[in-house]
N, C-alpha and C. Protein backbone atom coordinates (compact mmCIF):
# COMPACT_ATOMS: atom_id res chain seq x y z
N UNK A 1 -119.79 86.49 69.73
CA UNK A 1 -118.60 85.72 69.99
C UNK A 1 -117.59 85.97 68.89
N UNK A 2 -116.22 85.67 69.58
CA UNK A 2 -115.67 86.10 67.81
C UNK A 2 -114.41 84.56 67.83
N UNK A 3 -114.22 84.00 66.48
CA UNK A 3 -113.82 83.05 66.48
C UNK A 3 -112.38 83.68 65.50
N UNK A 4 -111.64 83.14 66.16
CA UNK A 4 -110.31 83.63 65.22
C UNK A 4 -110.23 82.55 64.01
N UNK A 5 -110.35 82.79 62.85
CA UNK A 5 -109.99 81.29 61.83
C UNK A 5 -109.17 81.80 60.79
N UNK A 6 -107.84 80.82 61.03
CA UNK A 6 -106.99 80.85 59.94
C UNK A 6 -106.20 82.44 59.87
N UNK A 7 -105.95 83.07 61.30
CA UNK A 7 -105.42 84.22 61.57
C UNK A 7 -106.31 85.76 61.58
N UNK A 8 -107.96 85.33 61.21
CA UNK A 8 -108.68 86.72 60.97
C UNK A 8 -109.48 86.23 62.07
N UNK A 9 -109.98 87.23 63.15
CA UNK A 9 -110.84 87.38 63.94
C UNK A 9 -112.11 87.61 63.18
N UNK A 10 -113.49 86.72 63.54
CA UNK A 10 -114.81 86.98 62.81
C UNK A 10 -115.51 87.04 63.93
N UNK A 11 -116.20 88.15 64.09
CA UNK A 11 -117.56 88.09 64.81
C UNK A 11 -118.55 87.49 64.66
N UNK A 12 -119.38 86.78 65.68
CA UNK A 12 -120.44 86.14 65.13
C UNK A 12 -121.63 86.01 65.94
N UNK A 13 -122.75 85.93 65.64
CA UNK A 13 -123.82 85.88 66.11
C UNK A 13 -124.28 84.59 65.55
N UNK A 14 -124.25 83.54 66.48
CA UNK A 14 -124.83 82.18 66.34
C UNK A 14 -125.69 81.72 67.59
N UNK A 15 -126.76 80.82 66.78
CA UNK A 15 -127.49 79.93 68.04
C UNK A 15 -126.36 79.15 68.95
N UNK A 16 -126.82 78.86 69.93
CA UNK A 16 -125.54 78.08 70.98
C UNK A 16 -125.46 76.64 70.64
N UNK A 17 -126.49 76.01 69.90
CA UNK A 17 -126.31 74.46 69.13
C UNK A 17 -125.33 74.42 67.98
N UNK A 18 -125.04 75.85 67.69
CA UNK A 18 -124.40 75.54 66.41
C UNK A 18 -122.42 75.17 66.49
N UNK A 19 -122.38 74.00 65.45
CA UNK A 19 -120.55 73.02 65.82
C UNK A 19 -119.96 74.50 65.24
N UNK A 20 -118.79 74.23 65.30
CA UNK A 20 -117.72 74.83 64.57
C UNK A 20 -117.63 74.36 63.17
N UNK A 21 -118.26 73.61 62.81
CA UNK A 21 -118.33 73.04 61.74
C UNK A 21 -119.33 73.49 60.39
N UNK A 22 -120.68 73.60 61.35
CA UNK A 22 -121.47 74.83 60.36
C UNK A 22 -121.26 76.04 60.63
N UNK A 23 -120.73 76.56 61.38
CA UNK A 23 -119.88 77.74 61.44
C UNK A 23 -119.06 78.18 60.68
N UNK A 24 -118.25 77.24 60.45
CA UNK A 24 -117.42 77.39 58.91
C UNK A 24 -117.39 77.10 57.90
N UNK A 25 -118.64 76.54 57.53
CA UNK A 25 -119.38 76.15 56.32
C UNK A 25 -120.28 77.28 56.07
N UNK A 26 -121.26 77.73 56.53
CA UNK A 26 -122.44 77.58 57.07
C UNK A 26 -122.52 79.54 56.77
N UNK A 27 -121.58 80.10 57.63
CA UNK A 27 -121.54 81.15 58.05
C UNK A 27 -119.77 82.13 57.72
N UNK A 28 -118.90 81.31 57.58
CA UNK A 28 -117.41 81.99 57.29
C UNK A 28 -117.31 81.62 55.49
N UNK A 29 -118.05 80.55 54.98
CA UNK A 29 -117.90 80.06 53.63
C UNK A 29 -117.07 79.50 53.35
N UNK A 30 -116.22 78.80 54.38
CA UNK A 30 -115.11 78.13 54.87
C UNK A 30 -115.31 76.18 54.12
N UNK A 31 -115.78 75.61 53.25
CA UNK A 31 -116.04 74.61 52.48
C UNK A 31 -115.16 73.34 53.04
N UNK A 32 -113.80 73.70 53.37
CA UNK A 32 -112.74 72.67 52.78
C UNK A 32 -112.83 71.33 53.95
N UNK A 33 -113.41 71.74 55.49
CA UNK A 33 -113.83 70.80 56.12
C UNK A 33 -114.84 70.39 56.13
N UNK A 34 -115.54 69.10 56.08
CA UNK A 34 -116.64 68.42 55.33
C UNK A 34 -117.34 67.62 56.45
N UNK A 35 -118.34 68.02 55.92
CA UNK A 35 -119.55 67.07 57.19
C UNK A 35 -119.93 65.68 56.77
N UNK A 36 -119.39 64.33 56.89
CA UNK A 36 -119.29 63.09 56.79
C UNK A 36 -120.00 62.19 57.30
N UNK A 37 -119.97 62.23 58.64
CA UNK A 37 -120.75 61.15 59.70
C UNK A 37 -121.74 62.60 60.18
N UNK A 38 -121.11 63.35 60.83
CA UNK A 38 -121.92 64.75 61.59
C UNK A 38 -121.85 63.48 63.51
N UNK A 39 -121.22 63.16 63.76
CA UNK A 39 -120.83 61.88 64.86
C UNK A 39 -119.12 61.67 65.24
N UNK A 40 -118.34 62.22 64.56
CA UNK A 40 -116.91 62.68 64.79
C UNK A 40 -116.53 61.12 64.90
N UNK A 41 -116.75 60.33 63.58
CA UNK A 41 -116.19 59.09 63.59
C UNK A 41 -115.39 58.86 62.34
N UNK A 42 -115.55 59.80 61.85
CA UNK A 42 -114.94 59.72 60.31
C UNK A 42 -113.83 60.48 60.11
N UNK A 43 -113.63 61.92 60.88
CA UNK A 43 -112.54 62.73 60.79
C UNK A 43 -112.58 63.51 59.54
N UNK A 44 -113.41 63.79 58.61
CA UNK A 44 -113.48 64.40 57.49
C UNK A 44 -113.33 65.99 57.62
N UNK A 45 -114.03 66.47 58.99
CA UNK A 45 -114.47 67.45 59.44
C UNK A 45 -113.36 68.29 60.23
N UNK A 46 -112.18 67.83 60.47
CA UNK A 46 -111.55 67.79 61.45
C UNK A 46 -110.56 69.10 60.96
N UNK A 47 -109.73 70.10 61.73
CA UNK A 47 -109.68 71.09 62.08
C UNK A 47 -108.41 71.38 63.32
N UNK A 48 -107.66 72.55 63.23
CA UNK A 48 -106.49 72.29 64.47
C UNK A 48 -107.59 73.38 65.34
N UNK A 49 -107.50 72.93 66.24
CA UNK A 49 -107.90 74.22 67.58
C UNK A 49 -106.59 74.61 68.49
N UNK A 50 -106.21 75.47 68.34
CA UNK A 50 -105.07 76.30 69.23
C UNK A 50 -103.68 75.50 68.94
N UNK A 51 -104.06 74.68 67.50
CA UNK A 51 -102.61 73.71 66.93
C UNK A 51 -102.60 72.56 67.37
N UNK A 52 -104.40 72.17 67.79
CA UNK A 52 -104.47 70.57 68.59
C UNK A 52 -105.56 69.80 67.34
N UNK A 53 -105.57 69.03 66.86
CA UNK A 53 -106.85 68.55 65.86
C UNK A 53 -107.86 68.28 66.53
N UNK A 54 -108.92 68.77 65.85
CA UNK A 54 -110.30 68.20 66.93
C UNK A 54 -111.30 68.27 65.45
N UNK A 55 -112.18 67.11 65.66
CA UNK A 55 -113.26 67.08 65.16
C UNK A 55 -114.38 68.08 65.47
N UNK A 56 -114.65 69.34 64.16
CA UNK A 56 -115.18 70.24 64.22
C UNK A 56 -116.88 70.23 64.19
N UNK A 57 -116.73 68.87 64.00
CA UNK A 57 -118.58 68.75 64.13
C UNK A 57 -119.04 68.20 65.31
N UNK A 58 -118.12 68.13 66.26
CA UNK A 58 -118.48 67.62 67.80
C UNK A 58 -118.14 69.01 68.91
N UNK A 59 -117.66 70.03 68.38
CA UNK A 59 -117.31 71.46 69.27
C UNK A 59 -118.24 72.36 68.56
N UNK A 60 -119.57 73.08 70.02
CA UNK A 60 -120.11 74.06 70.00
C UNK A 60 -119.62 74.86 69.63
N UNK A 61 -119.53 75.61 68.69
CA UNK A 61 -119.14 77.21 68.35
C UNK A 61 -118.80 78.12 69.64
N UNK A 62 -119.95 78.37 70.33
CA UNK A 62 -119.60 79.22 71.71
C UNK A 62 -118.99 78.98 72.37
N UNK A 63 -118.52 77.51 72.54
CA UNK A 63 -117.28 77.00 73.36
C UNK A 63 -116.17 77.20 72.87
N UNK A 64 -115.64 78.00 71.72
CA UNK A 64 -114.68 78.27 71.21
C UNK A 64 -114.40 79.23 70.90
N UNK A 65 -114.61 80.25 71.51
CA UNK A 65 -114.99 81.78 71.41
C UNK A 65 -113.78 82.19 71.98
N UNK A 66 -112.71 83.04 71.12
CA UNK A 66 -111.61 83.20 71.00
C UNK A 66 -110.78 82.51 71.15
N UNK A 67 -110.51 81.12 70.91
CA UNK A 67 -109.49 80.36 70.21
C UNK A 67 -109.46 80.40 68.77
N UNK A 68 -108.21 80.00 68.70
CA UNK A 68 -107.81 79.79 67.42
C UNK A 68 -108.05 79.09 66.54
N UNK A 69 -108.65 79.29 65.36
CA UNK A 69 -108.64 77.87 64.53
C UNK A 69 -108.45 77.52 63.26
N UNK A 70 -107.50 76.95 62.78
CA UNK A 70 -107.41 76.28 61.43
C UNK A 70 -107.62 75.33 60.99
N UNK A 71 -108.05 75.82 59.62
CA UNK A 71 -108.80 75.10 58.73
C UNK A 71 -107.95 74.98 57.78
N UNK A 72 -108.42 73.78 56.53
CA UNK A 72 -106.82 73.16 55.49
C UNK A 72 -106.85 74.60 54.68
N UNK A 73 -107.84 75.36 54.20
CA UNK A 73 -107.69 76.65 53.52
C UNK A 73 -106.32 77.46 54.48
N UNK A 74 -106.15 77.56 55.65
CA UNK A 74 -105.37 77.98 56.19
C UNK A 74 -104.12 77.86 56.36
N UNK A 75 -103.78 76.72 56.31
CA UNK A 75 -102.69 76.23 55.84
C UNK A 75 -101.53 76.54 54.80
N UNK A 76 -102.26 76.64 53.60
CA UNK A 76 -101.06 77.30 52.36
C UNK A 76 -100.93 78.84 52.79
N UNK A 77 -99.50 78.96 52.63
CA UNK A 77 -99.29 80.25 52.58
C UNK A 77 -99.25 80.95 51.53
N UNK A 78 -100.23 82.21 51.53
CA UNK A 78 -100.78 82.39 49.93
C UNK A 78 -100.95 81.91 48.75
N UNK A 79 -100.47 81.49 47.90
CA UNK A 79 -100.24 80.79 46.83
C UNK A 79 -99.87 79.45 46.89
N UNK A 80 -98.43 79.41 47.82
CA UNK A 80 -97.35 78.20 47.47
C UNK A 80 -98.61 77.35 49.03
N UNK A 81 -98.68 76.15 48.37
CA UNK A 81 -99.09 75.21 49.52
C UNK A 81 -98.19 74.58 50.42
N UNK A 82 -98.50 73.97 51.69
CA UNK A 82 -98.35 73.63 53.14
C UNK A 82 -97.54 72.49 52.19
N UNK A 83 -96.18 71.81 53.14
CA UNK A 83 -95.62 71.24 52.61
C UNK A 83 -96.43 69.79 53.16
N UNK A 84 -97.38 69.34 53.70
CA UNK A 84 -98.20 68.36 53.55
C UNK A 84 -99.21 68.42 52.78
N UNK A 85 -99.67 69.21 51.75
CA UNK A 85 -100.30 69.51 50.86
C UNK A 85 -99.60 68.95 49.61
N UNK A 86 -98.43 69.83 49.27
CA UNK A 86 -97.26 69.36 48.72
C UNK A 86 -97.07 67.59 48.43
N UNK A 87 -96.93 67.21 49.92
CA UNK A 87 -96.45 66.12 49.92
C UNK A 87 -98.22 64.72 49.27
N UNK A 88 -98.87 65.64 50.01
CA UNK A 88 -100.27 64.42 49.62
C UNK A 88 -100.55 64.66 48.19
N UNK A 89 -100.33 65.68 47.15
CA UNK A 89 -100.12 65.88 45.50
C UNK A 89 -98.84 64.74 45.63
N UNK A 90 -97.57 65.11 45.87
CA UNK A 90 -96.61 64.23 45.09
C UNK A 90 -96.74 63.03 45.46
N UNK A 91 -97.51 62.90 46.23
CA UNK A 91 -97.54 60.97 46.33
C UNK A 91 -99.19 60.40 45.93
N UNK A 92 -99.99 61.22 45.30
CA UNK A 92 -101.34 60.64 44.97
C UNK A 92 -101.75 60.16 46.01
N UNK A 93 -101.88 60.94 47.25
CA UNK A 93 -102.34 60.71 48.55
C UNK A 93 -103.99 61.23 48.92
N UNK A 94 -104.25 60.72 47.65
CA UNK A 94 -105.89 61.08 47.70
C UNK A 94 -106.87 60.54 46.27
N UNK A 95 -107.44 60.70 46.29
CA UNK A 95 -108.59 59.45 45.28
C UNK A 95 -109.39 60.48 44.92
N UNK A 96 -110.52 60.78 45.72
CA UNK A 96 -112.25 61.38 45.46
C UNK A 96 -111.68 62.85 46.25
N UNK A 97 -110.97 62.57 47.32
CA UNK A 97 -110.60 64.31 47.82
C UNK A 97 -111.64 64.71 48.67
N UNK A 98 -112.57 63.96 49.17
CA UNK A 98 -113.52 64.41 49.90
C UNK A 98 -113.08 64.17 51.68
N UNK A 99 -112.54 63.23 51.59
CA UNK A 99 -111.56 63.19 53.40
C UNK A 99 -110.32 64.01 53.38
N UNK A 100 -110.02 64.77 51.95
CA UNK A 100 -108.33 64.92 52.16
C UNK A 100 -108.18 66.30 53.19
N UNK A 101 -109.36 67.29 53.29
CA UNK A 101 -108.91 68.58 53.85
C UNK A 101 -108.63 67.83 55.55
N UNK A 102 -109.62 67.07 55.86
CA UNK A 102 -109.01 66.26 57.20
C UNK A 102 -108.36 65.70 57.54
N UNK A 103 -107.99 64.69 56.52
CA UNK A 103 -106.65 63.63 56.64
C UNK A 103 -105.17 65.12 56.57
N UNK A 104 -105.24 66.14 56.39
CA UNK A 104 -103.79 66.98 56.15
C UNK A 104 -104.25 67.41 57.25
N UNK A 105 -105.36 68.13 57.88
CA UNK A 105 -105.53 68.81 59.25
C UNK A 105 -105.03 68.08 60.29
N UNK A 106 -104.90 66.54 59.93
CA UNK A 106 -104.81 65.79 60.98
C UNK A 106 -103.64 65.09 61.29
N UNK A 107 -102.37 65.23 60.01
CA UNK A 107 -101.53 64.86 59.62
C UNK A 107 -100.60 66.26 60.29
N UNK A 108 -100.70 67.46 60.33
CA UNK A 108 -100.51 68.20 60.99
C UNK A 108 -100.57 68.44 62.65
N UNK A 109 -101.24 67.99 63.31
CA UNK A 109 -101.56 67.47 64.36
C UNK A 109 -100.76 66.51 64.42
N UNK A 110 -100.82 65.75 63.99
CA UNK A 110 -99.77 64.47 64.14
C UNK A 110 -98.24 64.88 64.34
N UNK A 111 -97.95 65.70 63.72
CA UNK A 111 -96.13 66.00 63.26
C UNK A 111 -95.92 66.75 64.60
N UNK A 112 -96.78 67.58 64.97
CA UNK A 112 -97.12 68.33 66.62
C UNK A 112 -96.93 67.53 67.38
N UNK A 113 -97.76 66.81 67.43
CA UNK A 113 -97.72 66.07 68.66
C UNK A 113 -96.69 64.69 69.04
N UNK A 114 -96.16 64.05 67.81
CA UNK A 114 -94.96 63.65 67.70
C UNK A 114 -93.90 64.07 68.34
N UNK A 115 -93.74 65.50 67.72
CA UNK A 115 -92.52 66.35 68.26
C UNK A 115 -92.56 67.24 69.38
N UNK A 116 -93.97 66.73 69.81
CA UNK A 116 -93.86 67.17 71.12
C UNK A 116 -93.70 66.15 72.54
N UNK A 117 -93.35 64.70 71.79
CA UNK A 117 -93.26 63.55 72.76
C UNK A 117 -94.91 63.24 73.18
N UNK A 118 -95.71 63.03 72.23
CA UNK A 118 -97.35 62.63 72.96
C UNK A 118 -97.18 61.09 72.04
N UNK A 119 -97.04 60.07 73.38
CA UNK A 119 -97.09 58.82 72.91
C UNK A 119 -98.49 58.45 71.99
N UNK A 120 -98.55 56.95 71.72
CA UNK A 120 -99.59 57.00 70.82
C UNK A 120 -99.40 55.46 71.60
N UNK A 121 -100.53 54.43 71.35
CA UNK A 121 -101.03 53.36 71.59
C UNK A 121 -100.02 52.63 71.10
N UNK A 122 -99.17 52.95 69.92
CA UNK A 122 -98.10 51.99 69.42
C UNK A 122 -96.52 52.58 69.66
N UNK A 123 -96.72 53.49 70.66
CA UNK A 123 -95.25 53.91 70.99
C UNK A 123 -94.68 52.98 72.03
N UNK A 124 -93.22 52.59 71.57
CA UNK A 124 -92.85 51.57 72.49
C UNK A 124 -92.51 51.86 73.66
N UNK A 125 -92.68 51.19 74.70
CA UNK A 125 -92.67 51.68 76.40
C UNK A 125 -91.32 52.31 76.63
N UNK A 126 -90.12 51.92 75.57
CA UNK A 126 -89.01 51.84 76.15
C UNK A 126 -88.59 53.29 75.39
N UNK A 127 -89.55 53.94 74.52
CA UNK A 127 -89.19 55.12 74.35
C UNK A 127 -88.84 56.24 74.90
N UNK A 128 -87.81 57.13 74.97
CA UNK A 128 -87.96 58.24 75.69
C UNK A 128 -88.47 59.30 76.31
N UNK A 129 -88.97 59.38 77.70
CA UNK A 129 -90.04 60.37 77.87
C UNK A 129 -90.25 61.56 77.72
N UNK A 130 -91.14 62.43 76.97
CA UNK A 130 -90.98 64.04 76.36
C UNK A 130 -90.04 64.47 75.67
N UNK A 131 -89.33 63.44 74.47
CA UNK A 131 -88.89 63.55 73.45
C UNK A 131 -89.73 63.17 72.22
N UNK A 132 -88.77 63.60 71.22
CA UNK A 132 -89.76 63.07 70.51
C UNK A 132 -90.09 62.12 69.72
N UNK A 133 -91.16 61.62 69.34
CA UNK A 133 -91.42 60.01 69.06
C UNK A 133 -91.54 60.18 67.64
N UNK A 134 -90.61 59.00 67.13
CA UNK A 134 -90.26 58.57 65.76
C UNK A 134 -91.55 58.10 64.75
N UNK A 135 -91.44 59.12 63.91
CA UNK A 135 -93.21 58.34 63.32
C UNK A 135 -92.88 57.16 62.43
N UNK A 136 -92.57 56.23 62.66
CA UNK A 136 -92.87 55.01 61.84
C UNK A 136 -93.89 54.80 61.18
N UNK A 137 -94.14 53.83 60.33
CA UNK A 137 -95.32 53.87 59.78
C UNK A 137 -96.36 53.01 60.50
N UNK A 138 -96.34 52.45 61.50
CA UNK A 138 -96.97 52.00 62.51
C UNK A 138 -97.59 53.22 63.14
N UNK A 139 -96.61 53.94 63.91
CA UNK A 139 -96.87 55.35 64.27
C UNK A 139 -97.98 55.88 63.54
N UNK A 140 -97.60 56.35 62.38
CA UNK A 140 -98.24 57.21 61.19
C UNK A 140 -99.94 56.50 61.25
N UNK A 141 -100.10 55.48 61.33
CA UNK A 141 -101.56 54.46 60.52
C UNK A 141 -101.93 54.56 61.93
N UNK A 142 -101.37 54.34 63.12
CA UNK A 142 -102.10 54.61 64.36
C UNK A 142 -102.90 55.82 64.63
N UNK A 143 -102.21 57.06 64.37
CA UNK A 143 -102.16 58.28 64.86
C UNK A 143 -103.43 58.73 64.03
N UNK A 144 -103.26 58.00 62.53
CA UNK A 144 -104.16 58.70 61.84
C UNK A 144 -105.28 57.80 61.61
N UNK A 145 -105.49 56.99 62.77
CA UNK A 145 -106.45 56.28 62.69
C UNK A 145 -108.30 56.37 62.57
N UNK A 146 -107.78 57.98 63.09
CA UNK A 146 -109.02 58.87 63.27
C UNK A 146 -109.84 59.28 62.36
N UNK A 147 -109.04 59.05 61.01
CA UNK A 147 -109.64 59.34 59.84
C UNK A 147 -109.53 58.90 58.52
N UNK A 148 -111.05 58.34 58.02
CA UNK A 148 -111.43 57.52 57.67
C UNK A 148 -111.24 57.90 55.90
N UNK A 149 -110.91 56.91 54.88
CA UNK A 149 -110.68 57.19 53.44
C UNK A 149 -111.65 56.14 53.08
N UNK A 150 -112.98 56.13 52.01
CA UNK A 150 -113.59 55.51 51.91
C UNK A 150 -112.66 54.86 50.46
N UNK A 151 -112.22 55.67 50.01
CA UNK A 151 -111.41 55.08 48.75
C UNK A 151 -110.22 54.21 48.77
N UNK A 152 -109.69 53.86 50.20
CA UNK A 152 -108.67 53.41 50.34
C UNK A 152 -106.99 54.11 50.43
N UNK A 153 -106.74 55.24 50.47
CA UNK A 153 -105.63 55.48 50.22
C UNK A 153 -104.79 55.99 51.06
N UNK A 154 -105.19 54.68 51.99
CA UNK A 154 -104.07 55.04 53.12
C UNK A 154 -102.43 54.65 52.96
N UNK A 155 -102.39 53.81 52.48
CA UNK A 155 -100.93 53.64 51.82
C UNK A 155 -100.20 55.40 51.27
N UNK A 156 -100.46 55.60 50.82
CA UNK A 156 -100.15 56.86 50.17
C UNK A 156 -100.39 57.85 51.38
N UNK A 157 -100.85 58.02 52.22
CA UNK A 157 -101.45 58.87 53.24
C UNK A 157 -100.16 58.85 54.08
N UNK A 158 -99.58 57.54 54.38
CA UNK A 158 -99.14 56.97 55.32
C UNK A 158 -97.56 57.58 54.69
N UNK A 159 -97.14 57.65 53.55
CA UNK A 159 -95.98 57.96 52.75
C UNK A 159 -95.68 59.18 52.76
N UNK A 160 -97.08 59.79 52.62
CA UNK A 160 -97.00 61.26 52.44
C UNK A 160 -96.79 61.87 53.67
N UNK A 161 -97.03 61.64 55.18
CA UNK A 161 -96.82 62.15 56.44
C UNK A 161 -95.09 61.76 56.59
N UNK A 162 -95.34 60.17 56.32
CA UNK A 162 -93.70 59.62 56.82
C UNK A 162 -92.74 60.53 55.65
N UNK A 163 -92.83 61.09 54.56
CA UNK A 163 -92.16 62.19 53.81
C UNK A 163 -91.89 63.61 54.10
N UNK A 164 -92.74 63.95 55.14
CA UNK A 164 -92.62 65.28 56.03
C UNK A 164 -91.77 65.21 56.87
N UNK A 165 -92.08 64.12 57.81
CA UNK A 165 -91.62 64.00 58.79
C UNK A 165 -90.37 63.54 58.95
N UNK A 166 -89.93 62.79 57.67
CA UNK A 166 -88.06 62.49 57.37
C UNK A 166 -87.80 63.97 56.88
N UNK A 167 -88.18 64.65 56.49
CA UNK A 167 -87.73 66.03 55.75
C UNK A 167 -87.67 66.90 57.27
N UNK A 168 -88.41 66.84 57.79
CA UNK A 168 -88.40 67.71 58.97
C UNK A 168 -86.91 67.08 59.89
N UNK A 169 -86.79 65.92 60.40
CA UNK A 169 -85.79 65.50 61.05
C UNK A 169 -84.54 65.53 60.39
N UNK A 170 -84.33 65.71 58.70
CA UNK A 170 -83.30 65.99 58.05
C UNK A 170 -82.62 67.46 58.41
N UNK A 171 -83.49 67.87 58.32
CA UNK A 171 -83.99 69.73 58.28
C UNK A 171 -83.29 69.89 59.69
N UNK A 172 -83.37 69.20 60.75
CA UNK A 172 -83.03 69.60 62.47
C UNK A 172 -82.01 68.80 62.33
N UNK A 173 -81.10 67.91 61.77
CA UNK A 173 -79.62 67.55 61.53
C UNK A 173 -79.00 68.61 61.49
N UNK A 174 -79.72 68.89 60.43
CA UNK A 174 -78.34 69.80 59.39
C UNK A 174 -78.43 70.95 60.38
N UNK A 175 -79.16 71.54 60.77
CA UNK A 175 -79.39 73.02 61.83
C UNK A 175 -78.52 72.73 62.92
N UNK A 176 -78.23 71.79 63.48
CA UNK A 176 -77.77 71.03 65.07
C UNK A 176 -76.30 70.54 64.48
N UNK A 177 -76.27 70.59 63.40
CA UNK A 177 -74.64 70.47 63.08
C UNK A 177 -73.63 71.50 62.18
């Protein structure tokens, strides 16, 4: 099977029980997503598939056999880091660092699917349909509800997305005017 990760196609020869998760631990040497619960309740593990987040310890490997997938290593472009990387350093948006490669995989996912108009449980009815939805910080703590900080630092989590995501909508002003 060959799994594309983080833009390199890898061939692989795996048992058919095996997640995507020891796959990229396990077998690519891929570290930065972390096995937590191993029950996809914690989000530690978590991962974009084809630019969608999914918990990588609940997807068979063989079921993912030529999609795409990134991992937080994937993310920085060479050197200079992902500007939610960026942003979770300048706001001390992390403690122990052991949820953070998921909480940014997932925070990424989030800014996607925002701007792609995918309501969330706290989007208001009266919002516009298949536009895109304003991440408030209601928004933000909903969306990223999926994943769990044993240290507490969701405050900072929550700052560090809503700091992208005003930079990004600043960013599409100034372009549109």
């Amino acid at each position: 099977m060959v799994l594309h990760v983080n833009g390199t196609p890898h061939t692989l020869t795996l048992d058919h029980r095996t997640t995507v998760l020891d796959a990229l631990r396990e077998h690519l040497g891929l570290t930065g997503a972390k096995k937590g619960c191993d029950h996809g309740q914690c989000g530690a593990c978590t991962v974009l598939v084809d630019g969608r987040r999914a918990n990588s310890c609940l997807l068979l490997a063989v079921a993912q056999d030529g999609r795409r997938l990134t991992t937080v290593e994937g993310l920085a472009d060479g050197e200079g880091l992902h500007p939610l990387q960026e942003a979770f350093v300048a706001r001390d948006a992390l403690q122990c660092g052991y949820c953070t490669p998921g909480q940014i995989c997932s925070a990424v996912g989030v800014l996607t699917e925002a701007a792609d108009g995918f309501p969330s449980h706290v989007t208001p009815y009266t919002a516009p349909s298949g536009g895109p939805v304003e991440l408030t910080d209601d928004e933000i703590r909903e969306r990223m509800s999926g994943n769990l900080c044993r240290c507490g630092a969701y405050p900072r989590i929550v700052e560090a997305v809503g700091d992208i995501d005003r930079a990004a909508a600043t960013a599409g002003a100034k372009a549109a005017s």
